[in-house]
N, C-alpha and C. Protein backbone atom coordinates (compact mmCIF):
# COMPACT_ATOMS: atom_id res chain seq x y z
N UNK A 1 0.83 -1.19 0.00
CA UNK A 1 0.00 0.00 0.00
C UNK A 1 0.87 1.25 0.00
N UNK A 2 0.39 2.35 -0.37
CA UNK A 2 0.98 3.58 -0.73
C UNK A 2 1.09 4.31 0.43
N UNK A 3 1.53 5.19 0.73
CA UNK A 3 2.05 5.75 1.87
C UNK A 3 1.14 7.32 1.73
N UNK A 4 0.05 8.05 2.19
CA UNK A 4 -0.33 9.04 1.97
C UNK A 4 0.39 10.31 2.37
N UNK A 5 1.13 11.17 2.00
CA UNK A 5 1.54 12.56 2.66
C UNK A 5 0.36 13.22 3.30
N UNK A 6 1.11 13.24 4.14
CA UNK A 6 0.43 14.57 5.31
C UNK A 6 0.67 16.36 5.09
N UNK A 7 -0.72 16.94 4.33
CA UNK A 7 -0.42 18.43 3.98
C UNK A 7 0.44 18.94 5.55
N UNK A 8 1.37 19.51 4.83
CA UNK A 8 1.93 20.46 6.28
C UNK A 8 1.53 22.01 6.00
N UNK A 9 1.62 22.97 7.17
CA UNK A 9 1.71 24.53 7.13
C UNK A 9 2.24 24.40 8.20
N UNK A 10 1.99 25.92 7.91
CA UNK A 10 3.35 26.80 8.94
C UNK A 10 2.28 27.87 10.12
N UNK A 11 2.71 27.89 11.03
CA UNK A 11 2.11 28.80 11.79
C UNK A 11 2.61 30.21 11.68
N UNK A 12 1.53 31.02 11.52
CA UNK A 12 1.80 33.04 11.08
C UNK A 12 2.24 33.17 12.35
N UNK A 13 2.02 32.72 13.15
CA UNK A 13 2.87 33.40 14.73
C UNK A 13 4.19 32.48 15.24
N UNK A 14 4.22 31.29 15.48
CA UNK A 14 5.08 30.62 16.09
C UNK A 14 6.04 30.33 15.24
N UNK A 15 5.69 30.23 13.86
CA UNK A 15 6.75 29.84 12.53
C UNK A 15 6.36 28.18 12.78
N UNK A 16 6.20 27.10 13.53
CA UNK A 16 6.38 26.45 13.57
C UNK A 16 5.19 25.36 12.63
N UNK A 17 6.04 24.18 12.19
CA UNK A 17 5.07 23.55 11.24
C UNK A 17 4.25 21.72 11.51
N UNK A 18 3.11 22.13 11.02
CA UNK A 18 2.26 20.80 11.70
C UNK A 18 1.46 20.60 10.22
N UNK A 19 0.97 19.33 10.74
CA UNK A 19 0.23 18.79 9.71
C UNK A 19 -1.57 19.81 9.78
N UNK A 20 -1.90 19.88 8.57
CA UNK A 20 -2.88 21.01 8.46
C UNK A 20 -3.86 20.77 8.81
N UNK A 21 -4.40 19.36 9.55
CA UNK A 21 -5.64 19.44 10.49
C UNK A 21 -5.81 19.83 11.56
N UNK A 22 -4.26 19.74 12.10
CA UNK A 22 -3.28 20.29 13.64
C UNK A 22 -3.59 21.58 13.40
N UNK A 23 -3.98 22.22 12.95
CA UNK A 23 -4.02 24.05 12.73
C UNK A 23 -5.15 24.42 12.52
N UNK A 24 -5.39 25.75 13.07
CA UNK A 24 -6.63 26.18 12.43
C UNK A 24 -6.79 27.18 11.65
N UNK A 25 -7.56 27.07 10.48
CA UNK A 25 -7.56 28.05 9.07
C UNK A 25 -8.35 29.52 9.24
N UNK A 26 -7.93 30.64 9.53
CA UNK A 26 -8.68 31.69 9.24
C UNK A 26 -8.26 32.46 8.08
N UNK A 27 -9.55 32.92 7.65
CA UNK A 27 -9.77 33.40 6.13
C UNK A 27 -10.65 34.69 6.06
N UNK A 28 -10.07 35.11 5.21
CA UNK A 28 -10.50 36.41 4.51
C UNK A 28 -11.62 36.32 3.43
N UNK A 29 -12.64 36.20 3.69
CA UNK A 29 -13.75 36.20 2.12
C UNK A 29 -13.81 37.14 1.27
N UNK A 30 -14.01 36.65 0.05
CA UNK A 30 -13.61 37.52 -1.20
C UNK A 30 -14.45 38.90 -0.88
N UNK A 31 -15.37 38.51 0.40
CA UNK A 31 -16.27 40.47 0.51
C UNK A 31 -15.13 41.03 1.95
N UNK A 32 -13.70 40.57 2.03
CA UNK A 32 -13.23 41.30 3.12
C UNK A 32 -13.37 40.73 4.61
N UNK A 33 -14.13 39.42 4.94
CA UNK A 33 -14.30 39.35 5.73
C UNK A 33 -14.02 38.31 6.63
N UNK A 34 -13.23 38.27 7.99
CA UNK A 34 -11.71 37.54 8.35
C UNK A 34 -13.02 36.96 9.32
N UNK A 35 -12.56 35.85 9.71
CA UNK A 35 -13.39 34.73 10.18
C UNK A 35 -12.72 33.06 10.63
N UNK A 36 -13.15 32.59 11.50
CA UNK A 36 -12.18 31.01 11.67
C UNK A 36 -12.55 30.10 10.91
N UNK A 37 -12.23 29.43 10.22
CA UNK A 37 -12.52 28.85 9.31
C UNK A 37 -12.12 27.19 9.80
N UNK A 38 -13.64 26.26 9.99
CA UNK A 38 -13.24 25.06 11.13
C UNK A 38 -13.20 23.84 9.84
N UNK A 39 -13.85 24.22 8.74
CA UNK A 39 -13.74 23.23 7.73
C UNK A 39 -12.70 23.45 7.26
N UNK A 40 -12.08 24.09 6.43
CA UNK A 40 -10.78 24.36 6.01
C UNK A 40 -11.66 24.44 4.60
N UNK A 41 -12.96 24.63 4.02
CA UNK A 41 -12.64 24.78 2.57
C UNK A 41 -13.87 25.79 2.46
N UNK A 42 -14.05 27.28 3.59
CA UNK A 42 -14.03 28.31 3.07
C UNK A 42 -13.39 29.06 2.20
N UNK A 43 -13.70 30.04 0.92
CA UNK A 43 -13.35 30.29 -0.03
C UNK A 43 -12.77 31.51 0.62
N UNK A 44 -11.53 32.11 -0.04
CA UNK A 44 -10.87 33.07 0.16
C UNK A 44 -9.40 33.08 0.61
N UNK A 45 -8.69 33.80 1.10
CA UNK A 45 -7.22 34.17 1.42
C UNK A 45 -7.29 33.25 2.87
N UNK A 46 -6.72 32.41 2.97
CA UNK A 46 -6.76 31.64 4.10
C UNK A 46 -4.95 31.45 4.72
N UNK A 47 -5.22 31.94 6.22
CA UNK A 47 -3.70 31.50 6.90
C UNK A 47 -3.94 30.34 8.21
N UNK A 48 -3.02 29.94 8.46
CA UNK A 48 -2.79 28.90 9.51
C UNK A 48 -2.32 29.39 10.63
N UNK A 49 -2.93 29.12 11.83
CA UNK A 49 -2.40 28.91 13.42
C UNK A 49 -2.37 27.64 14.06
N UNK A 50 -1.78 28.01 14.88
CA UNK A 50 -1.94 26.53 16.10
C UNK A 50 -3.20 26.72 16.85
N UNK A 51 -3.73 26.15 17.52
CA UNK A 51 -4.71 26.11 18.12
C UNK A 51 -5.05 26.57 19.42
N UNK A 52 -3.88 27.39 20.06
CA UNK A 52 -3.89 28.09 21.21
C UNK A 52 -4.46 29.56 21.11
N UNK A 53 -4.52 29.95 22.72
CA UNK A 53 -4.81 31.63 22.42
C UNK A 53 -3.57 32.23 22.05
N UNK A 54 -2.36 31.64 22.55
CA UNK A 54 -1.03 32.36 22.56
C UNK A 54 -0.62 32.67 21.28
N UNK A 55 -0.65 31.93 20.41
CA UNK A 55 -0.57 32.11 19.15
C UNK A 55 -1.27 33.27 18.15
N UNK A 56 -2.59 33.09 18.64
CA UNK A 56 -3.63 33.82 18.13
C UNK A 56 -3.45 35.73 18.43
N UNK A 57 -2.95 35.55 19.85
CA UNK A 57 -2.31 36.77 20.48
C UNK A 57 -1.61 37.39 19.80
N UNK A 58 -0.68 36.41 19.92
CA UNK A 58 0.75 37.18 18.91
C UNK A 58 0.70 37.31 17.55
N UNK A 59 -0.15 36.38 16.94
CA UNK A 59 -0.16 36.94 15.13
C UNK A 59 -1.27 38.18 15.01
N UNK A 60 -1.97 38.85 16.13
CA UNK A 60 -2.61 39.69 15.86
C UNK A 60 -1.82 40.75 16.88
N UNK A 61 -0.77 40.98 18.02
CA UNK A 61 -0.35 42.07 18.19
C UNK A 61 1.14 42.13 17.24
N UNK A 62 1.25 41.59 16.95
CA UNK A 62 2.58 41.73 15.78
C UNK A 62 2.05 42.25 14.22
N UNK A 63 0.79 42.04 14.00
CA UNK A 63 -0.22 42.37 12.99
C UNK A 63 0.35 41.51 11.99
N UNK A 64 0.81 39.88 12.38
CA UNK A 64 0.70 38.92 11.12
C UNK A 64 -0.18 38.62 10.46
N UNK A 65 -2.11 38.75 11.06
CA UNK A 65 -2.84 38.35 10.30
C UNK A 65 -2.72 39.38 9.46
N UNK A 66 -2.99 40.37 9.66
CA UNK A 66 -3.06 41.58 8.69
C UNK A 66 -2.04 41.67 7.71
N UNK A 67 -0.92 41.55 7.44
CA UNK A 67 -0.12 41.14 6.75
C UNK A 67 -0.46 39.95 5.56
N UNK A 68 -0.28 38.65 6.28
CA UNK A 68 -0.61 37.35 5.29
C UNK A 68 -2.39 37.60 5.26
N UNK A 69 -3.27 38.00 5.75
CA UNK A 69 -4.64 38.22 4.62
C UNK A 69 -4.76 39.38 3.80
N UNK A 70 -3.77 40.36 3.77
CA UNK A 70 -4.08 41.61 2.94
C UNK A 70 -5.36 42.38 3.46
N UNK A 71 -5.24 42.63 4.62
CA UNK A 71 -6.12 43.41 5.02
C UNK A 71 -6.44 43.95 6.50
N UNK A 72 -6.98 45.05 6.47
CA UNK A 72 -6.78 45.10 7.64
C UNK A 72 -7.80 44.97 9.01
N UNK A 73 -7.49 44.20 10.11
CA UNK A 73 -8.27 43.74 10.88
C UNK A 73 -8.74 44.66 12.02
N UNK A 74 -10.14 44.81 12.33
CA UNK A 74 -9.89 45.57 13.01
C UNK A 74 -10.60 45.35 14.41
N UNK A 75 -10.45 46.27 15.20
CA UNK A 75 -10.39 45.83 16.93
C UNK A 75 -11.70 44.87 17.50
N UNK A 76 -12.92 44.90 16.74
CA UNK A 76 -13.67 44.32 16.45
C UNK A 76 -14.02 42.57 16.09
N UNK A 77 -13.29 42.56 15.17
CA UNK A 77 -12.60 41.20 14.39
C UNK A 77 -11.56 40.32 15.42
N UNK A 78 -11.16 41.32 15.93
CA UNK A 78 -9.95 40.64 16.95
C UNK A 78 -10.65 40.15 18.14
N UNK A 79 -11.36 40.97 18.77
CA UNK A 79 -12.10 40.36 19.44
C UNK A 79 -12.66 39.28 19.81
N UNK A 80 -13.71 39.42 18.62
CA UNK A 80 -14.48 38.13 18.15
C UNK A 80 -13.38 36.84 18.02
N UNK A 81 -12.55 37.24 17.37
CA UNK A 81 -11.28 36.07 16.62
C UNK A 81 -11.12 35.19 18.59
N UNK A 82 -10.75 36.27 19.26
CA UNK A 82 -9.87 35.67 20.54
C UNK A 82 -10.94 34.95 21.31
N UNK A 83 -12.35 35.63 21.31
CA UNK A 83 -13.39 34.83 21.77
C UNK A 83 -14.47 33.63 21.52
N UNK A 84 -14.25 33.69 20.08
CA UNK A 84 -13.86 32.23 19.23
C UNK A 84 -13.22 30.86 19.44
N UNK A 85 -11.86 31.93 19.85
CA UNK A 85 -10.27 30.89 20.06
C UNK A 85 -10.70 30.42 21.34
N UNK A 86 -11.32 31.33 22.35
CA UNK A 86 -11.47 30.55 23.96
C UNK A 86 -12.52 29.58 23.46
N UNK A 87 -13.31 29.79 23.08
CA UNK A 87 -14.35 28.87 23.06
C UNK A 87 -14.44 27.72 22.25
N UNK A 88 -13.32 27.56 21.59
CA UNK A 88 -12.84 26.51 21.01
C UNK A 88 -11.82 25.87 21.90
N UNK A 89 -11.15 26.49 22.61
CA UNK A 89 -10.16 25.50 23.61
C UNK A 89 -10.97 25.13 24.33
N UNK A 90 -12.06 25.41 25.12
CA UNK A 90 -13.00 25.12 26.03
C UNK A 90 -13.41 24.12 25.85
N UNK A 91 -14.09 24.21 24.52
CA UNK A 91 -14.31 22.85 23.96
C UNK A 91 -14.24 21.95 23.73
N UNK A 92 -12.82 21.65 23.48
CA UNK A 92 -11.71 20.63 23.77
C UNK A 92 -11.28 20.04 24.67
């Protein structure tokens, strides 16, 4: 039997790289609008994190999301994004 590869990415905050179910996808929709993305096959500009808040922290006070989605996020979005992120670790 064949051996399947495992998609890898990279994390916008930590640099560090995991297989792409290990991560979670947030995306930019073609109307501008940044969001977590839990399926992975929302349409638009999509980047990778790890699945912590720490991460999530730092690619938004370093302004990596804003950078790798082309756009800019704003205090609003971040919000939502971090209260998302808790409620997804919670979850877990």
């Amino acid at each position: 039997m064949k051996v399947r590869k495992v998609p890898q990415r990279l994390c916008v905050a930590c640099q560090s790289q995991g297989a792409k179910r290990e991560l979670l996808r947030i995306v930019r929709s073609p109307e501008g609008i940044v969001s977590i993305d839990l399926t992975g096959k929302k349409p638009g500009r999509g980047v990778y994190i790890c699945k912590t808040t720490e991460c999530l922290a730092k690619a938004i006070k370093e302004k990596r999301l804003e950078k790798a989605l082309r756009v800019e996020v704003s205090d609003e979005v971040r919000k939502g994004l971090l209260e998302e992120m808790e409620q997804l670790a919670q979850s877990n």
